[in-house]
C-alpha atoms as a PDB file:
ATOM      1  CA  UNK A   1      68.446  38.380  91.695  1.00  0.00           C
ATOM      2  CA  UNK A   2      66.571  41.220  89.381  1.00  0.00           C
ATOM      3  CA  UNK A   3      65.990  38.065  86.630  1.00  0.00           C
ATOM      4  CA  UNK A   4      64.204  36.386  89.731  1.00  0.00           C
ATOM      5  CA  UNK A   5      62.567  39.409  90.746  1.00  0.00           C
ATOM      6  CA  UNK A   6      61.105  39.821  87.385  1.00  0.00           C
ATOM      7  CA  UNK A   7      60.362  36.472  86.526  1.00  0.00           C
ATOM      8  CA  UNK A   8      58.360  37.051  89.639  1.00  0.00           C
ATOM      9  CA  UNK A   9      56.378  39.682  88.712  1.00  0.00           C
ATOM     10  CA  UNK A  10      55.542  38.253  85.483  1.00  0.00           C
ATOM     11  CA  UNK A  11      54.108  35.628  86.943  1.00  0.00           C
ATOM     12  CA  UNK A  12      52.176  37.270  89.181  1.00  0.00           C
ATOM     13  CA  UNK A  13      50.576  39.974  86.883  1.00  0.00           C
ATOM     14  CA  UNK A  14      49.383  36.785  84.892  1.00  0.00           C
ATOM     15  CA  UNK A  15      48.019  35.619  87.922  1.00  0.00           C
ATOM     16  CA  UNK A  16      46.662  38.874  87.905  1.00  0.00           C
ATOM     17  CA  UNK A  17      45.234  39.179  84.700  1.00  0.00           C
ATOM     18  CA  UNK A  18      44.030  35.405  84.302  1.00  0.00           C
ATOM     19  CA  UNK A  19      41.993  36.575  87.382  1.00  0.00           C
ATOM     20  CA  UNK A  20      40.757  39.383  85.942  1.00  0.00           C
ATOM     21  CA  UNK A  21      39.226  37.475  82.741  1.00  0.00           C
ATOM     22  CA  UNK A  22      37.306  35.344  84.890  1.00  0.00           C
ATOM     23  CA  UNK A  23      35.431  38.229  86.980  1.00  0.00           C
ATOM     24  CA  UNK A  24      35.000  39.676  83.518  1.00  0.00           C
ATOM     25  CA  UNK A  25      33.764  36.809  81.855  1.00  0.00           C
ATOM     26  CA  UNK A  26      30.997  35.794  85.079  1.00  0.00           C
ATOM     27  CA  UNK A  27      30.277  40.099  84.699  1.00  0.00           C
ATOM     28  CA  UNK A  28      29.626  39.368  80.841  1.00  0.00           C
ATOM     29  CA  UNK A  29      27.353  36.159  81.816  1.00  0.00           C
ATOM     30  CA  UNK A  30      25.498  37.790  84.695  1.00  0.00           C
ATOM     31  CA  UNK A  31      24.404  41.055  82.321  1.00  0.00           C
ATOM     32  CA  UNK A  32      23.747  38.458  79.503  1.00  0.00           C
ATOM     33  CA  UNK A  33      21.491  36.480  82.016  1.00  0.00           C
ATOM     34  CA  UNK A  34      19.726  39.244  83.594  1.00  0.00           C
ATOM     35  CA  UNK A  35      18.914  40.582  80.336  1.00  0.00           C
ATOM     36  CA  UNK A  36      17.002  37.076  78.950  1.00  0.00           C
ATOM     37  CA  UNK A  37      15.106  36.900  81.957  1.00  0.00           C
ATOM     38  CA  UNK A  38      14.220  40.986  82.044  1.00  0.00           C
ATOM     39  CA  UNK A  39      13.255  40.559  78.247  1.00  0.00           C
ATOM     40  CA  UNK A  40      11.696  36.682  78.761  1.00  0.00           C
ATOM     41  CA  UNK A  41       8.995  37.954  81.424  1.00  0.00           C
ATOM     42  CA  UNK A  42       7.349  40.335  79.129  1.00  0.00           C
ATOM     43  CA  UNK A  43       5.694  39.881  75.972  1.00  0.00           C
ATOM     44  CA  UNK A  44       5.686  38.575  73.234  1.00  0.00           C
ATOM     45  CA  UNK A  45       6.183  35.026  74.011  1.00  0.00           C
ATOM     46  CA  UNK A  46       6.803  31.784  71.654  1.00  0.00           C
ATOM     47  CA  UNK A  47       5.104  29.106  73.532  1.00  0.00           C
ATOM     48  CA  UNK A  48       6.007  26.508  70.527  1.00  0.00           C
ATOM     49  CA  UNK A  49       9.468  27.397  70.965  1.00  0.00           C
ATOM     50  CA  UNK A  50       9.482  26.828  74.415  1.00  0.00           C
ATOM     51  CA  UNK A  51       7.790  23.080  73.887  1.00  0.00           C
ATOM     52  CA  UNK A  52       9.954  22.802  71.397  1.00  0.00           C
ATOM     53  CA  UNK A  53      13.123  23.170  73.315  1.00  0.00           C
ATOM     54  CA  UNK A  54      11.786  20.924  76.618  1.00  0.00           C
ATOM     55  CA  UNK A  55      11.278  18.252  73.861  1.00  0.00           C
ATOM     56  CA  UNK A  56      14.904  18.524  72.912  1.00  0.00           C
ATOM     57  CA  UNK A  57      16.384  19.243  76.405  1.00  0.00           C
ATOM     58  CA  UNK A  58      14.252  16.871  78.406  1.00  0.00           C
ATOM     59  CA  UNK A  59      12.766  13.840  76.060  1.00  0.00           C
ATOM     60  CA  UNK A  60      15.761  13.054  73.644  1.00  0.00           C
ATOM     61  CA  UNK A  61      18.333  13.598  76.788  1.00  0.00           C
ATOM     62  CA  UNK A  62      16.294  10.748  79.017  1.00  0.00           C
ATOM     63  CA  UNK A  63      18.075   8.059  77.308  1.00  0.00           C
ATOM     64  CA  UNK A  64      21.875   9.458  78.230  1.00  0.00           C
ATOM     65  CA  UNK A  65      20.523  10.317  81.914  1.00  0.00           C
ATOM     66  CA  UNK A  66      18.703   7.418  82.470  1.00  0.00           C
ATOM     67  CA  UNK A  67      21.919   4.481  81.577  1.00  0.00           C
ATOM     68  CA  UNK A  68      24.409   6.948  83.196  1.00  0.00           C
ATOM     69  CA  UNK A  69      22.540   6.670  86.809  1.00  0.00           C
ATOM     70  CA  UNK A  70      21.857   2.864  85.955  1.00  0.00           C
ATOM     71  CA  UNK A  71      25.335   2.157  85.466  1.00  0.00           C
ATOM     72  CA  UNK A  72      26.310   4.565  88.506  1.00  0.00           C
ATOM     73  CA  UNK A  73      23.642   3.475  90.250  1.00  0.00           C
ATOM     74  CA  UNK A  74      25.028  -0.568  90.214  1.00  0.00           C
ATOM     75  CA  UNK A  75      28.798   0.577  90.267  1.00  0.00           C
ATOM     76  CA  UNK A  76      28.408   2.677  93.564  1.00  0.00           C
ATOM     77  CA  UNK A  77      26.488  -0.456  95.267  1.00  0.00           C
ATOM     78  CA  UNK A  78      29.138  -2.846  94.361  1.00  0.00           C
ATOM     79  CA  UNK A  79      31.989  -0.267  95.653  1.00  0.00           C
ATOM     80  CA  UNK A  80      29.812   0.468  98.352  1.00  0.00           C
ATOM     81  CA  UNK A  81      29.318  -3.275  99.655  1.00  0.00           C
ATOM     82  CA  UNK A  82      33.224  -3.954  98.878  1.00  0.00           C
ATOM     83  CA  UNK A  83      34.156  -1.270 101.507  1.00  0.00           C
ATOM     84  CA  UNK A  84      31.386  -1.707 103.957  1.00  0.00           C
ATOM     85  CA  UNK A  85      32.548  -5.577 104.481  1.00  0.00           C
ATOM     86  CA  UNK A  86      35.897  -4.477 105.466  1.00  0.00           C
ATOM     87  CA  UNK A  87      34.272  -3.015 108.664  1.00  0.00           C
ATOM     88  CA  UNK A  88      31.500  -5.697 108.581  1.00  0.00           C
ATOM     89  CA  UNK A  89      29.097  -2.957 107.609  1.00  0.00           C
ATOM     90  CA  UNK A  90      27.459  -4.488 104.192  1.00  0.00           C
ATOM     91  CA  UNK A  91      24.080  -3.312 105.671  1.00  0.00           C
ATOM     92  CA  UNK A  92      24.393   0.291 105.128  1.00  0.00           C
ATOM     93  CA  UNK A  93      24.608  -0.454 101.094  1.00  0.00           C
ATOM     94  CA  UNK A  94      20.972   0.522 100.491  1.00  0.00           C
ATOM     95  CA  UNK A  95      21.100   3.463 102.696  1.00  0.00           C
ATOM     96  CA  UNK A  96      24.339   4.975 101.366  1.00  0.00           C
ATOM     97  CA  UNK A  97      23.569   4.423  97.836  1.00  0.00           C
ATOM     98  CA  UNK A  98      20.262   6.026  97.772  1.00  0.00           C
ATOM     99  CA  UNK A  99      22.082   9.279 100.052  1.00  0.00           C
ATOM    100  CA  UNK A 100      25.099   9.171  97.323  1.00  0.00           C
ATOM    101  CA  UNK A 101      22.371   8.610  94.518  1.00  0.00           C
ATOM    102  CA  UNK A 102      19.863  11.179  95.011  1.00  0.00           C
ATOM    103  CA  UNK A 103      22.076  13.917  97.212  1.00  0.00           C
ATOM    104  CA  UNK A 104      25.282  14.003  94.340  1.00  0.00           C
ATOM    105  CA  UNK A 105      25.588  11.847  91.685  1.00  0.00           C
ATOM    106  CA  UNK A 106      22.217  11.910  90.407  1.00  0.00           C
ATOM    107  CA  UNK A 107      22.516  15.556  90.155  1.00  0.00           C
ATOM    108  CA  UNK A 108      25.908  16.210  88.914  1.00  0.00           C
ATOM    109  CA  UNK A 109      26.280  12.873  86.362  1.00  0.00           C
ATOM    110  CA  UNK A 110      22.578  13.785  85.282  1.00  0.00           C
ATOM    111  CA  UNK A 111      24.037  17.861  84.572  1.00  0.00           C
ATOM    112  CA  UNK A 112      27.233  16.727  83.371  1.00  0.00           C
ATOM    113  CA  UNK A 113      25.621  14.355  80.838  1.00  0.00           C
ATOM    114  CA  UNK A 114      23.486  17.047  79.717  1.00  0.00           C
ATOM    115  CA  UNK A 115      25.369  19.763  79.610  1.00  0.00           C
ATOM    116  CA  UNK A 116      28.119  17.859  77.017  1.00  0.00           C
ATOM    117  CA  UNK A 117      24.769  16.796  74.801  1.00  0.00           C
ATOM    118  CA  UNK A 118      22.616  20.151  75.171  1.00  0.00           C
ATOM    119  CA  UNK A 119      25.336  23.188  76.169  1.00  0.00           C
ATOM    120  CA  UNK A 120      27.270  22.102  73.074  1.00  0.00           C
ATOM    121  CA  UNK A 121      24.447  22.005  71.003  1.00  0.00           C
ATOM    122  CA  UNK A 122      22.941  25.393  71.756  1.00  0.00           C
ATOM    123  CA  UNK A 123      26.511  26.890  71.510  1.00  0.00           C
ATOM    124  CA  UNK A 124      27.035  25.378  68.140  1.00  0.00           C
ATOM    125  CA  UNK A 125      23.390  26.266  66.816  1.00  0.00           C
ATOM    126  CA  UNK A 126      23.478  30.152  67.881  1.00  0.00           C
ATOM    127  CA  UNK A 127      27.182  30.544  66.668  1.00  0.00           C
ATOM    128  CA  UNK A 128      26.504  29.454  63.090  1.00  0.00           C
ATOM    129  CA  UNK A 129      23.412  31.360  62.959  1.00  0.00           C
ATOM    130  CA  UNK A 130      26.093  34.145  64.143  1.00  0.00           C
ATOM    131  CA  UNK A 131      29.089  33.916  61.714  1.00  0.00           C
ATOM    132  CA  UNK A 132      26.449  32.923  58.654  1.00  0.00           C
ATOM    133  CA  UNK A 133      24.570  36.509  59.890  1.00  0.00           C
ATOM    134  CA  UNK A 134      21.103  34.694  60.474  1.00  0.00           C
ATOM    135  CA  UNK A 135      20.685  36.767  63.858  1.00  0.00           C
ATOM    136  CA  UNK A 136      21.416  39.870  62.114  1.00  0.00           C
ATOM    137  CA  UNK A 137      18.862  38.894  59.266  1.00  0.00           C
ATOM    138  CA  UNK A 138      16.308  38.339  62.131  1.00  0.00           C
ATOM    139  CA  UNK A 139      17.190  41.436  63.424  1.00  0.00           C
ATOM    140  CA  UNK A 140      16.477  43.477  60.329  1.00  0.00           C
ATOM    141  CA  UNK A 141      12.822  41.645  60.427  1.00  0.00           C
ATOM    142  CA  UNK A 142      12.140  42.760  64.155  1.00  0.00           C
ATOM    143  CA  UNK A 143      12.762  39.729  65.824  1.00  0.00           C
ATOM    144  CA  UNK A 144      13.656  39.982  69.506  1.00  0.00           C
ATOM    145  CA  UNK A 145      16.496  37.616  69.478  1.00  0.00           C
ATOM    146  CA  UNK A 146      16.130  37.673  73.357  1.00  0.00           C
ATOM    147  CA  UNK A 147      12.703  36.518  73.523  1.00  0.00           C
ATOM    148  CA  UNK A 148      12.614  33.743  70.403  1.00  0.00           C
ATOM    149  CA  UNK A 149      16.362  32.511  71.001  1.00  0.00           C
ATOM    150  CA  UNK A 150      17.544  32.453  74.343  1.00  0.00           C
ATOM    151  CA  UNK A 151      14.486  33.015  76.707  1.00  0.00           C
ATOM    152  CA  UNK A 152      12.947  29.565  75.883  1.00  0.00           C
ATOM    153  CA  UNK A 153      16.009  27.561  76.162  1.00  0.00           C
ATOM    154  CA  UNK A 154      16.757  29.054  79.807  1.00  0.00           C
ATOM    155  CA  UNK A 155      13.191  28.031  80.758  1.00  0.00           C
ATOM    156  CA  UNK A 156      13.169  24.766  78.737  1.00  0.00           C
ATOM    157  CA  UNK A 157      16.649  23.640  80.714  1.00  0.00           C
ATOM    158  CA  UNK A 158      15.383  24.834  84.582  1.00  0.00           C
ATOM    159  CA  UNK A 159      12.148  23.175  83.879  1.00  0.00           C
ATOM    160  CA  UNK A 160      13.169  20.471  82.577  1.00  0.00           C
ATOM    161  CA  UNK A 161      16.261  19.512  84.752  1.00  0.00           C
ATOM    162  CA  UNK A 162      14.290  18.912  87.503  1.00  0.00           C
ATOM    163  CA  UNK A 163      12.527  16.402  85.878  1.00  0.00           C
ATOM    164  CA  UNK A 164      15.348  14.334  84.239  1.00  0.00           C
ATOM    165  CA  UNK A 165      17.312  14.420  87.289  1.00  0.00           C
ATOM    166  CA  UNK A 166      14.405  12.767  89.595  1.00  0.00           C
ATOM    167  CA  UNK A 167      14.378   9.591  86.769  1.00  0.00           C
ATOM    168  CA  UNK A 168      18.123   9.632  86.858  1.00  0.00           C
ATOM    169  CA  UNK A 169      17.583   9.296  90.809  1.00  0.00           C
ATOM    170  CA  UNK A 170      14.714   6.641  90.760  1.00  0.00           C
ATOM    171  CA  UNK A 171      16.919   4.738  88.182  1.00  0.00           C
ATOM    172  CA  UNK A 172      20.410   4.760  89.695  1.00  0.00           C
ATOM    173  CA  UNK A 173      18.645   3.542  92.862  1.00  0.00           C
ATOM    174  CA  UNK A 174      16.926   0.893  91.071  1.00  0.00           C
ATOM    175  CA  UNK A 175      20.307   0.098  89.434  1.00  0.00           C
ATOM    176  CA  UNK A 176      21.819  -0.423  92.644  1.00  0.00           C
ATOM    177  CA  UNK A 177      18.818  -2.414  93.895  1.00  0.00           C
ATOM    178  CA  UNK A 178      19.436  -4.820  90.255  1.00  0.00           C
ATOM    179  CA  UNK A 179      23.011  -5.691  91.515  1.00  0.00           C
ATOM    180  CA  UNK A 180      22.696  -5.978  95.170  1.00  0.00           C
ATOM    181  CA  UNK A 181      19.558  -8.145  94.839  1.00  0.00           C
ATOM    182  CA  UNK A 182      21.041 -10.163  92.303  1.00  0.00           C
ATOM    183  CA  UNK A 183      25.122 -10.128  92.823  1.00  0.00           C
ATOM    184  CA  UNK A 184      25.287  -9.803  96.542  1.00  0.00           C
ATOM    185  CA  UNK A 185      22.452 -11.132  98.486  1.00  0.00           C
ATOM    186  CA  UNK A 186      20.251  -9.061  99.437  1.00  0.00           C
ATOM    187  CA  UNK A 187      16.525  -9.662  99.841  1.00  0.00           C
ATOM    188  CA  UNK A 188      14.343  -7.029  97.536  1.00  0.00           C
ATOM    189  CA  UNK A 189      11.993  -6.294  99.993  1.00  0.00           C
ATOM    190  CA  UNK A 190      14.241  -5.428 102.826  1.00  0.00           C
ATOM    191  CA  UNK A 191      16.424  -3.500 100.409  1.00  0.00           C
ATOM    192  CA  UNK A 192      13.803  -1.449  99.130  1.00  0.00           C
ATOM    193  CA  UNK A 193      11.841  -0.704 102.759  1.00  0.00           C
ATOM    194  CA  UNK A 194      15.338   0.477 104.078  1.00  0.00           C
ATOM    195  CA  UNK A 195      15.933   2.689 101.024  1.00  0.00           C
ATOM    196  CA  UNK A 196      12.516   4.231 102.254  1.00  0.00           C
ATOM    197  CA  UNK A 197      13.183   4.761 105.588  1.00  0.00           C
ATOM    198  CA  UNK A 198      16.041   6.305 105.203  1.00  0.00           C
ATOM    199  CA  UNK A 199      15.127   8.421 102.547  1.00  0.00           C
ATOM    200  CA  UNK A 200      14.344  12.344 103.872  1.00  0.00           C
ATOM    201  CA  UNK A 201      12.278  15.140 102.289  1.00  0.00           C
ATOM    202  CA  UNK A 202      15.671  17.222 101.961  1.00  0.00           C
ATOM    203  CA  UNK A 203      17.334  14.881 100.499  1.00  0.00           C
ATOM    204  CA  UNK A 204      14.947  15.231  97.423  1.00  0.00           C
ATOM    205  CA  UNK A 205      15.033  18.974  97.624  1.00  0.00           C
ATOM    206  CA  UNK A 206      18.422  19.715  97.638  1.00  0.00           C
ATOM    207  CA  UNK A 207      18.599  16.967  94.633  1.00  0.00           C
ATOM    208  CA  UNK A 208      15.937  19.020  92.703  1.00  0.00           C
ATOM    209  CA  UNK A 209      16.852  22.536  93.631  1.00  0.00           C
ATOM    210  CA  UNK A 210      20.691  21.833  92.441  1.00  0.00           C
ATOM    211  CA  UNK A 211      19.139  20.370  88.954  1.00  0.00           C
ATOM    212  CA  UNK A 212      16.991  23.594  88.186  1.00  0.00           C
ATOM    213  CA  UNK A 213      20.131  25.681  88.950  1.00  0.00           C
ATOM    214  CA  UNK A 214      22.786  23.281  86.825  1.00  0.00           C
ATOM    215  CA  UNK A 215      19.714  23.431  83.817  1.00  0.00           C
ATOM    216  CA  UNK A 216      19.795  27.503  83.885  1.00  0.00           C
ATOM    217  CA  UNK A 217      23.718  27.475  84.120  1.00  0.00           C
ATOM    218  CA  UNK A 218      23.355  24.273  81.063  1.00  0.00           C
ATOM    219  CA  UNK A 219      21.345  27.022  78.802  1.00  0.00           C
ATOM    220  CA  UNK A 220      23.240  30.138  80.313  1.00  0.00           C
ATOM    221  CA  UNK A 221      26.858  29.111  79.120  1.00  0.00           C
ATOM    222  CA  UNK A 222      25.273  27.373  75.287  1.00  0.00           C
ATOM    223  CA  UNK A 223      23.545  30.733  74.785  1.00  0.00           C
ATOM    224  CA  UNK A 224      25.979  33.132  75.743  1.00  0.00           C
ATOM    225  CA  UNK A 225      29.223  31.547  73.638  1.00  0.00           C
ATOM    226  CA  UNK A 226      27.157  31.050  70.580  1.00  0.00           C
ATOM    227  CA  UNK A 227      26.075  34.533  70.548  1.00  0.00           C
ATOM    228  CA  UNK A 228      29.393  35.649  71.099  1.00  0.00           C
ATOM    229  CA  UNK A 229      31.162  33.805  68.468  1.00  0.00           C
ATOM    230  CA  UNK A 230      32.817  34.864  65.795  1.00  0.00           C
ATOM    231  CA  UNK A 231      35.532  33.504  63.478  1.00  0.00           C
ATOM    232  CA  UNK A 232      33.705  31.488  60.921  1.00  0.00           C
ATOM    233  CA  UNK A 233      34.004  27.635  61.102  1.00  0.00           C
ATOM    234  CA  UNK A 234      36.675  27.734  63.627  1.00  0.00           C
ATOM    235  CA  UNK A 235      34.718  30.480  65.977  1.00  0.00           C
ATOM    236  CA  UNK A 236      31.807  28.092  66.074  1.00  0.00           C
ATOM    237  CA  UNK A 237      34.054  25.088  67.337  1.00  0.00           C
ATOM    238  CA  UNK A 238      35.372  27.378  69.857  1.00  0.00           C
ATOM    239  CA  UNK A 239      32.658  28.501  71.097  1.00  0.00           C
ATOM    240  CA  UNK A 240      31.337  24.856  71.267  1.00  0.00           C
ATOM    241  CA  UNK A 241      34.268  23.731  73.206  1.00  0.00           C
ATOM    242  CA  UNK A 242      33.765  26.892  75.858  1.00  0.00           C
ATOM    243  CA  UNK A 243      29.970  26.209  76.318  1.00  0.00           C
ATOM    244  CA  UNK A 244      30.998  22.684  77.856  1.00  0.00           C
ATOM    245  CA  UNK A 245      33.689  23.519  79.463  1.00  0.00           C
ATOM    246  CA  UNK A 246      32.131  26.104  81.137  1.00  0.00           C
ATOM    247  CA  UNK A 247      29.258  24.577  82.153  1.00  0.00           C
ATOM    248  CA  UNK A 248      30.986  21.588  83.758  1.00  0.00           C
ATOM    249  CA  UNK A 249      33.051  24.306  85.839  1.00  0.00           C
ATOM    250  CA  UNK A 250      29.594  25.866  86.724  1.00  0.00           C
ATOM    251  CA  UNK A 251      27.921  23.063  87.085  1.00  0.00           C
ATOM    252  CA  UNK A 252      30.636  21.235  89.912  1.00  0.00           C
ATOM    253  CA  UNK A 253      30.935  25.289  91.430  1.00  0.00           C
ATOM    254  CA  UNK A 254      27.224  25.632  91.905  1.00  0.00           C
ATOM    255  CA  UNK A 255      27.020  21.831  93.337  1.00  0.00           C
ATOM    256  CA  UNK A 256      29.857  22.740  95.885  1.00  0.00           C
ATOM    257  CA  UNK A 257      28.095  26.130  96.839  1.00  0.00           C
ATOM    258  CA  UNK A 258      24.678  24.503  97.297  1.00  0.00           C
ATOM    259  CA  UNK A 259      25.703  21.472  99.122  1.00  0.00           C
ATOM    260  CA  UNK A 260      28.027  23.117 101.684  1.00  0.00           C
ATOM    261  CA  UNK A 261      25.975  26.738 102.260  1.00  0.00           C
ATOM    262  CA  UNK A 262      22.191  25.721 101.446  1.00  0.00           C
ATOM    263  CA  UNK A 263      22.170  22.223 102.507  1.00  0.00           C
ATOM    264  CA  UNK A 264      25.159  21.893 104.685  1.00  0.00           C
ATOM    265  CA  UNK A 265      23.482  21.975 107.605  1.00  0.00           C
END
């Protein structure tokens, strides 16, 4: 009974302390956000950098983003009309596709996708500029790390989001439009006019509003493990492998908090 007991308690003070580390590490992440925003609103600014980083975020990620919601896009009609026949409702495949599309998986696949090219990216950049002391060198020449490092990439990745995850919408519907006009009989122009009428001005918002949140939580969680890195070689592929990881967990948390308390109604 006392080896129970303290097997028991054991386990639950790891519970405990497993829980702790995670309000410590979103503490850590909040103070590390609000700090590049405070220091990102005030001057100086690096305009260039900030172009520089919606070119790599936004323009070199459209090709990723754009065959994910294709592919999704022609996948979730076919699953969609398989399922719909078994209660003679193959109708509602344009409808439900362009909901699914636009309200979820345009969002999430669009973050997901980015946040494994981008997230990892930033986190590997910053931490070898870390463990090879290039951020202390800046330092020593009066560089606000704040403002030239971190501040542009949040921007770049909220601004930018948006933008990626309305073409990963208009494609995944067209990619559903592809296969259903082609595979399972539909007629284009019916297809497309009830896509239309269906389609709601909240349905759009929610979609853009969760991609400018999942693009600041992208840059947040790159930005914040490569600064904290250390290690050498092996720090930098840690910190790598945490920026992705806990982005995806951000990204799928933020989706569930938006759709159910924001939109749920």
């Amino acid at each position: 009974m006392n080896r129970l007991f303290s097997a028991l308690i054991v386990f639950l003070i790891g519970i405990g302390a497993a829980t702790l580390e995670v309000f410590a590490v979103v503490g850590r992440m909040a103070r590390f956000a609000g700090t590049a925003l405070g220091r990102g609103v005030t001057p100086p600014w690096y305009p260039a950098r900030l172009v520089e980083q919606m070119a790599i975020i936004g323009w070199f990620s459209l090709p990723v983003v754009g065959l994910t919601a294709l592919f999704t896009g022609a996948a979730l009609a076919q699953q969609i009309y398989v399922g719909g026949s078994r209660f003679n409702a193959e109708s509602t495949v344009p409808a439900v596709t362009m909901i699914a599309m636009v309200r979820e998986l345009g969002p999430v696949l669009a973050g997901l996708m980015v946040a494994g090219r981008v997230s990892s990216a930033m986190a590997a950049e910053l931490a070898t500029m870390r463990v090879t002391e290039q951020l202390d060198a800046m330092v020593t020449l009066r560089t606000d790390l704040w403002r030239y490092l971190v501040a542009p990439r949040l921007i770049a990745a909220t601004l930018m989001m948006p933008f990626l995850v309305l073409i990963a919408n208009i494609i995944g519907v067209l990619g559903g439009y592809g296969l259903a006009v082609s595979r399972l009989g539909f007629n284009g122009a019916t297809y497309l006019e009830t896509t239309r009428r269906y389609l709601e001005a909240d349905d759009v918002i929610s979609s853009l509003v969760k991609a400018a949140a999942f693009g600041f939580v992208i840059a947040l969680s790159g930005c914040y493990h490569g600064f904290r890195s250390s290690g050498g070689a092996a720090g930098v592929g840690r910190a790598t492998t945490a920026a992705v990881v806990t982005a995806f967990i951000l990204i799928l948390m933020l989706n569930l908090i938006i759709t159910v308390l924001v939109f749920g109604a």
